[in-house]
Structure formats: C-alpha cells, structure tokens
C-alpha atoms as a PDB file:
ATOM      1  CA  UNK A   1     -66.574 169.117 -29.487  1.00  0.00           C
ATOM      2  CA  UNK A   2     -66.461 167.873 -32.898  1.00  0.00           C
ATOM      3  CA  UNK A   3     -65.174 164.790 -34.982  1.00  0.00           C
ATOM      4  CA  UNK A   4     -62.526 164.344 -37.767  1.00  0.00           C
ATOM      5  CA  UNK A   5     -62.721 161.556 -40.126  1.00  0.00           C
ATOM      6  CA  UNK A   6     -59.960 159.958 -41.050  1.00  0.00           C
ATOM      7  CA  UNK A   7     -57.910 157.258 -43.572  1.00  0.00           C
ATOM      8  CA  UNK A   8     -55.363 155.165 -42.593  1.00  0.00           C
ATOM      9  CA  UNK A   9     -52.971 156.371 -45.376  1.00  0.00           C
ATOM     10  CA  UNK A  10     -51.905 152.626 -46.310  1.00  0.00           C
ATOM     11  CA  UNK A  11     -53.648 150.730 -48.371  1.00  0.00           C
ATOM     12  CA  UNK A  12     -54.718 147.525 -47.309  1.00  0.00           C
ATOM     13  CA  UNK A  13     -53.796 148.255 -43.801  1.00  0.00           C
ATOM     14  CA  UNK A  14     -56.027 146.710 -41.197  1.00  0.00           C
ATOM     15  CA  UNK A  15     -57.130 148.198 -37.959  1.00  0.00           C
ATOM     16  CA  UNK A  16     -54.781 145.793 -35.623  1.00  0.00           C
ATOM     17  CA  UNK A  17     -52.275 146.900 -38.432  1.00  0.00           C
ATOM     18  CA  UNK A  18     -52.784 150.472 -37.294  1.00  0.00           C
ATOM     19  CA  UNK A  19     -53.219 149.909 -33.951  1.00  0.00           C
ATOM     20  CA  UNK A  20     -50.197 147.988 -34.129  1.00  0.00           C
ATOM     21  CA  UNK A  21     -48.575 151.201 -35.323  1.00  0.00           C
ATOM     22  CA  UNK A  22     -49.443 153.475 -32.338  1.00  0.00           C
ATOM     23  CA  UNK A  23     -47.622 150.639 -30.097  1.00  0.00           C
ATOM     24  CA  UNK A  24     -44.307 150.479 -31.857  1.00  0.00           C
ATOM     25  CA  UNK A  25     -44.493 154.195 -31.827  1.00  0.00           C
ATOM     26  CA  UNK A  26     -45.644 155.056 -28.143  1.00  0.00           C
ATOM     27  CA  UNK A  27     -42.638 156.605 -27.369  1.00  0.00           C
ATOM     28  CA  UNK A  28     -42.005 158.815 -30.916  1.00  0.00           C
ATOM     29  CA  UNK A  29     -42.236 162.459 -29.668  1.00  0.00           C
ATOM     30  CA  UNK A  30     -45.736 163.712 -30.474  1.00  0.00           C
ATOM     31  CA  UNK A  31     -45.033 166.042 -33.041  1.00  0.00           C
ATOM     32  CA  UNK A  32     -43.645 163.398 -35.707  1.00  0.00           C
ATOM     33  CA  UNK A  33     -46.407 160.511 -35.164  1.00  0.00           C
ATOM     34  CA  UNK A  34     -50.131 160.361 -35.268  1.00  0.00           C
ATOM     35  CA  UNK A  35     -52.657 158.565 -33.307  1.00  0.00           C
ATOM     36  CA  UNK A  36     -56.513 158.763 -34.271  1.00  0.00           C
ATOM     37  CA  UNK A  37     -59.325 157.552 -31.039  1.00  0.00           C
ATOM     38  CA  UNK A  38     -60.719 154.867 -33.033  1.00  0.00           C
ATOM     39  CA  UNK A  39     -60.072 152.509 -35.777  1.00  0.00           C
ATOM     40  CA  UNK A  40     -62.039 150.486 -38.492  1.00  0.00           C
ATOM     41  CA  UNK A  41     -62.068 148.425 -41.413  1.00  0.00           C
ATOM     42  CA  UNK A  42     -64.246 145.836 -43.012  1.00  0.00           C
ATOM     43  CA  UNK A  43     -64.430 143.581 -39.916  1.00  0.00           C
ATOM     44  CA  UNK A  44     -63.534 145.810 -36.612  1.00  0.00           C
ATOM     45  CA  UNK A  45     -63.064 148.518 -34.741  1.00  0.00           C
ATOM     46  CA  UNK A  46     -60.498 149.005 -32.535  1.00  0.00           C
ATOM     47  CA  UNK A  47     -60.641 152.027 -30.017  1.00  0.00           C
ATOM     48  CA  UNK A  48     -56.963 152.603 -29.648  1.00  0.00           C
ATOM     49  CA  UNK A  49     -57.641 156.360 -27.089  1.00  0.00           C
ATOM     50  CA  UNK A  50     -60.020 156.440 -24.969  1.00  0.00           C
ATOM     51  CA  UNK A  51     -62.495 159.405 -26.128  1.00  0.00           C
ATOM     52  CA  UNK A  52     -61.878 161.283 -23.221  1.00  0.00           C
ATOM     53  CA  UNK A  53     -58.050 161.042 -23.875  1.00  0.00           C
ATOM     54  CA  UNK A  54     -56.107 163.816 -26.061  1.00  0.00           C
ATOM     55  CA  UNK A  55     -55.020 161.880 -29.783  1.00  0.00           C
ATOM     56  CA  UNK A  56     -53.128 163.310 -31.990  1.00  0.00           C
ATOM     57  CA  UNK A  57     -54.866 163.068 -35.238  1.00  0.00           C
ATOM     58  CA  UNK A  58     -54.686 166.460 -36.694  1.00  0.00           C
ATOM     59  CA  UNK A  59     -51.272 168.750 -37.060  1.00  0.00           C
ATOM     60  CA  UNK A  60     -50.888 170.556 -34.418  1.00  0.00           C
ATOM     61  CA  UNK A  61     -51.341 174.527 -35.353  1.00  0.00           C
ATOM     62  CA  UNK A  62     -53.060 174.153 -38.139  1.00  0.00           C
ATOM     63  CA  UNK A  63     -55.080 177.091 -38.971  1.00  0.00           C
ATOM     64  CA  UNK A  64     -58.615 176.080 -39.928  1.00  0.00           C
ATOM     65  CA  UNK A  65     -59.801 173.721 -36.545  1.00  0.00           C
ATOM     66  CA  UNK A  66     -58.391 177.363 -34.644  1.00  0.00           C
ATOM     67  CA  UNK A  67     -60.246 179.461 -36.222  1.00  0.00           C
ATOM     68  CA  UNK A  68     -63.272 177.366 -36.753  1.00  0.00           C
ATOM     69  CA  UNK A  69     -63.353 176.765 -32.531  1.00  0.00           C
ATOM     70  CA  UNK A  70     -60.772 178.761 -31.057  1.00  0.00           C
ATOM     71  CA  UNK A  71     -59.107 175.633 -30.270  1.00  0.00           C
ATOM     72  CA  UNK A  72     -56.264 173.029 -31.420  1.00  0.00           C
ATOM     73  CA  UNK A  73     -58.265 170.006 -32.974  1.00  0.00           C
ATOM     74  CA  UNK A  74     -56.324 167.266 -30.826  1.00  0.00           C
ATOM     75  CA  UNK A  75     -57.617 169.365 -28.061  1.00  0.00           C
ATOM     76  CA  UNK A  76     -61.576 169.310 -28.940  1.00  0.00           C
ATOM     77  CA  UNK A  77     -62.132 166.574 -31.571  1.00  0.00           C
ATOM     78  CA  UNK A  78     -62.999 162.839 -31.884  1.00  0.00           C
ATOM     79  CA  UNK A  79     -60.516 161.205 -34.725  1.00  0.00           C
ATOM     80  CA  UNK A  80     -61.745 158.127 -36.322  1.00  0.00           C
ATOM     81  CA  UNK A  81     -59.407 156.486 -38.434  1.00  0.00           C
ATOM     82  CA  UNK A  82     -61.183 153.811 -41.407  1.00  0.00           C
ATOM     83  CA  UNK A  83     -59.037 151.792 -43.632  1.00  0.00           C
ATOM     84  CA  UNK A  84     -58.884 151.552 -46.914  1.00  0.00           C
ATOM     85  CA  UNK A  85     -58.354 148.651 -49.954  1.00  0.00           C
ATOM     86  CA  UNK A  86     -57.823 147.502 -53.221  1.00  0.00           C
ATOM     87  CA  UNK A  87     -61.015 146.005 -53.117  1.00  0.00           C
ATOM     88  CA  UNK A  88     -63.610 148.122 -53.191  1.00  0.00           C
ATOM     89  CA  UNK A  89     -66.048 145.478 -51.551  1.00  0.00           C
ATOM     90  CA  UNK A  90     -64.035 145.965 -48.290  1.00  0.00           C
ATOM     91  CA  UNK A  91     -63.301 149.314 -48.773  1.00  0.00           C
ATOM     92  CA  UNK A  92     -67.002 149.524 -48.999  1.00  0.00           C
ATOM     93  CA  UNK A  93     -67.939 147.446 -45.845  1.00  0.00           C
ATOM     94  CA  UNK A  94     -64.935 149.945 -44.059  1.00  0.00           C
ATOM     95  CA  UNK A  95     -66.703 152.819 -44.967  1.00  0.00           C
ATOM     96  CA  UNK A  96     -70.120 151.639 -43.875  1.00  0.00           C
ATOM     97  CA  UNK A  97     -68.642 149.773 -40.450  1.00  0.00           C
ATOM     98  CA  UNK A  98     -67.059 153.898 -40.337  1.00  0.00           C
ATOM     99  CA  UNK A  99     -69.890 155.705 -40.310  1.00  0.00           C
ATOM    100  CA  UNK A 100     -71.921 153.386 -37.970  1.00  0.00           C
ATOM    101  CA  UNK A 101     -69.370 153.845 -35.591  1.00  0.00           C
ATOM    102  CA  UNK A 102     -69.048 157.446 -36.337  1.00  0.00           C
ATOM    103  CA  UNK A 103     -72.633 157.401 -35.543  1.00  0.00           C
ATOM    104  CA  UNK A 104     -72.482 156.103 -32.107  1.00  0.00           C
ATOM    105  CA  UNK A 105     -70.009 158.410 -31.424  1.00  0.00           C
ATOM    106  CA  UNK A 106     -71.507 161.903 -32.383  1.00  0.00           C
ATOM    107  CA  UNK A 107     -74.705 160.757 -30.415  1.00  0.00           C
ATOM    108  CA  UNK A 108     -72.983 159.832 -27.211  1.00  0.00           C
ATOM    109  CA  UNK A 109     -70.883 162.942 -27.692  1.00  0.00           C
ATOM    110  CA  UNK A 110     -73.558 164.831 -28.806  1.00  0.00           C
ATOM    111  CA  UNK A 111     -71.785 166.116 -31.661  1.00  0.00           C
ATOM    112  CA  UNK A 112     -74.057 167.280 -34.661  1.00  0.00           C
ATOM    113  CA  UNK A 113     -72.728 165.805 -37.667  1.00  0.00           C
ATOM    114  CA  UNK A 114     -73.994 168.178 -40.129  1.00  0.00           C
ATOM    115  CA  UNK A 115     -72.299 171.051 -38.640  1.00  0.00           C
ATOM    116  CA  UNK A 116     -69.225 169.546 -36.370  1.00  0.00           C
ATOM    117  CA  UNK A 117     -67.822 166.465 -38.696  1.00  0.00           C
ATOM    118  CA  UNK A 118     -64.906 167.087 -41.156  1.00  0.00           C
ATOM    119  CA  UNK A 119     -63.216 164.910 -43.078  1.00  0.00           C
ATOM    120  CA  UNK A 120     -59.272 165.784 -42.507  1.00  0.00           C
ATOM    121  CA  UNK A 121     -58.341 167.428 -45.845  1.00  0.00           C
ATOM    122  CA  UNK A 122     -61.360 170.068 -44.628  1.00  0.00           C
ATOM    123  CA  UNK A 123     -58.994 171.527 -41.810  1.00  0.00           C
ATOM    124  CA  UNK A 124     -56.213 170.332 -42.635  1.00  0.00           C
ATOM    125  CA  UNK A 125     -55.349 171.568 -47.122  1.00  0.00           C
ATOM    126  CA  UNK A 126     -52.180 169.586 -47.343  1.00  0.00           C
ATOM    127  CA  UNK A 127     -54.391 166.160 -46.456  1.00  0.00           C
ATOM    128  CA  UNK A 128     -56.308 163.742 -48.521  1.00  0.00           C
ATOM    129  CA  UNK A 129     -58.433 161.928 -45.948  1.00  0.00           C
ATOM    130  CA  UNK A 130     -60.746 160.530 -46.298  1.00  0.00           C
ATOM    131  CA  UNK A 131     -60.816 161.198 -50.009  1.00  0.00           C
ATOM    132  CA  UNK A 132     -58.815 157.901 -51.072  1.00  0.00           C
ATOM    133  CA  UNK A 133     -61.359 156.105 -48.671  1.00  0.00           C
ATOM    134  CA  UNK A 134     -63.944 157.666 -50.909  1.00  0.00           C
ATOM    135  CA  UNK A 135     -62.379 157.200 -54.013  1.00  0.00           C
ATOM    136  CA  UNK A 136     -61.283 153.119 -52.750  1.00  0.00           C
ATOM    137  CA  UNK A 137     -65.221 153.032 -52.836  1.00  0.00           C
ATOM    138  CA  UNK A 138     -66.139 154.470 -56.364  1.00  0.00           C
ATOM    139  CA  UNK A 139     -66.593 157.930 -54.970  1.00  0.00           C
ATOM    140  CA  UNK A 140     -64.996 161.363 -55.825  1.00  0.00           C
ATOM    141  CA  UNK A 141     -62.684 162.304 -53.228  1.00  0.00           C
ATOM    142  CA  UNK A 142     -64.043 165.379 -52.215  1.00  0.00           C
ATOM    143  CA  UNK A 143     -67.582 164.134 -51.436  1.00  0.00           C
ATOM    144  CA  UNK A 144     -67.769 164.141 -47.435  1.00  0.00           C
ATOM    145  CA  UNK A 145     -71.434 164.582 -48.081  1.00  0.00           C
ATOM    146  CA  UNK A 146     -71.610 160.478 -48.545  1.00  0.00           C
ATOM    147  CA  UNK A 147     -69.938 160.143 -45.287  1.00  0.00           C
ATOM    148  CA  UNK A 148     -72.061 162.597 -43.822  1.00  0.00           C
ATOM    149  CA  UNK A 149     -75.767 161.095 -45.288  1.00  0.00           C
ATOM    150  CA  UNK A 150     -74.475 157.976 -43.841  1.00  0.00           C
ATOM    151  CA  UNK A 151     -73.691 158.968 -40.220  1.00  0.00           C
ATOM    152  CA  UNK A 152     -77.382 160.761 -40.894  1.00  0.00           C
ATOM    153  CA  UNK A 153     -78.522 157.321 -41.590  1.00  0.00           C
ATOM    154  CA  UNK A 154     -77.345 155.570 -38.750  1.00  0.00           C
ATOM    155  CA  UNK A 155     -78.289 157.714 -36.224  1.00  0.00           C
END
C-alpha cells in the first residue's frame, strides 16, 4: 500500500465543502469525478471513504502508480485530500493538520513515508497537487520533501 497526497483544487474550499462535493456527485459515473479517503483544512478532517474502501483519487490508467506497483493507484493507495487558501496562516495550519493526519495514517497502515508517499503531480504529470498547497504556504511547488519531513515529524 501506499498514500497520495492531495489538494482540493479550489481555493478556499473547506473540507465539509469537499465533502459536500462527493455527495452531490455520488451518482456521477466514476470516471468523470474524484473522491480522495480523507479530507482536511485548518480546523478538520473529514474521512469521507473508509480506508478500506476503493476512492477514486488518482486517474485511472495512469502510467507511473502501474509501473511503480503493478497496480492502479485507486486500487492500492490512501488519498488524502488538504485544502488550500488565500491566507497563508490557514493554508499553513491545513498543511500541518495534513501531515499529522497523514501521519496516523501511514503508521496504522504501515506505509513508509519516505519510500510509499507521493504527492499527486509525482504519478500523475498533468497534476499540480499538492504544489499550490505548497506554494499557498510560501513553498515552491515541487518540494514534497516539506510534506514528507513533516509526516517524519509526527510520527
């Protein structure tokens, strides 16, 4: 197993926003909607699939997660979705309430985060998450290793 980390592609976009989302779009057919495991921002998180469910987080047949594990990511991967904002102070406390929870996750999982965490624009080219996360923080957008030091940190 491993985990994806994720944005919620809207800017200022809560986690009840999100999960709000997934409900309106339960019925969408699969290949035109996401739907990430867990949610958070500044001030929750929301598990919207339970882990042992499939979620759509990541394109199906994209190339990378297959030939990385021989697998589909929505079929072997933990998606956490963390919002982002105009504020960096929230975007800030997002990130950090993200990687705690991210945490929690890749120990009960066992998953080890140095080796089996991605952000999504690592398997997936055509993505930017969580690089505006990143970037909503004061960070470059292609520096997963801040995600990953924290995740280190909380575990």
């Amino acid at each position: 197993m491993f985990a994806v980390f994720h944005y919620t592609g809207k800017l200022n976009s809560t986690a009840q926003n999100r999960v709000d989302y997934y409900t309106r779009t339960y019925n969408t057919p699969c290949e035109i909607t996401t739907a990430e495991h867990i949610v958070v921002n500044d001030q929750e998180a929301i598990v919207c699939i339970p882990l042992d469910e499939k979620a759509r987080h990541v394109l199906n047949n994209t190339v990378t997660d297959t030939i990385w594990y021989g697998i589909d990511a929505n079929d072997r991967s933990l998606g956490l979705d963390a919002c982002y904002f105009s504020s960096r102070y929230k975007s800030s406390k997002s990130l950090d309430n993200a990687c705690r929870i991210m945490a929690a996750a890749c120990k009960s999982w066992d998953i080890d985060h140095w080796k089996h965490m991605f952000g999504h624009q690592d398997i997936q080219p055509c993505q930017s998450d969580p690089g505006n996360l990143l970037q909503a923080c004061g960070f470059a957008s292609t520096q997963m290793s801040i995600i990953t030091h924290r995740v280190a940190h909380y575990l």
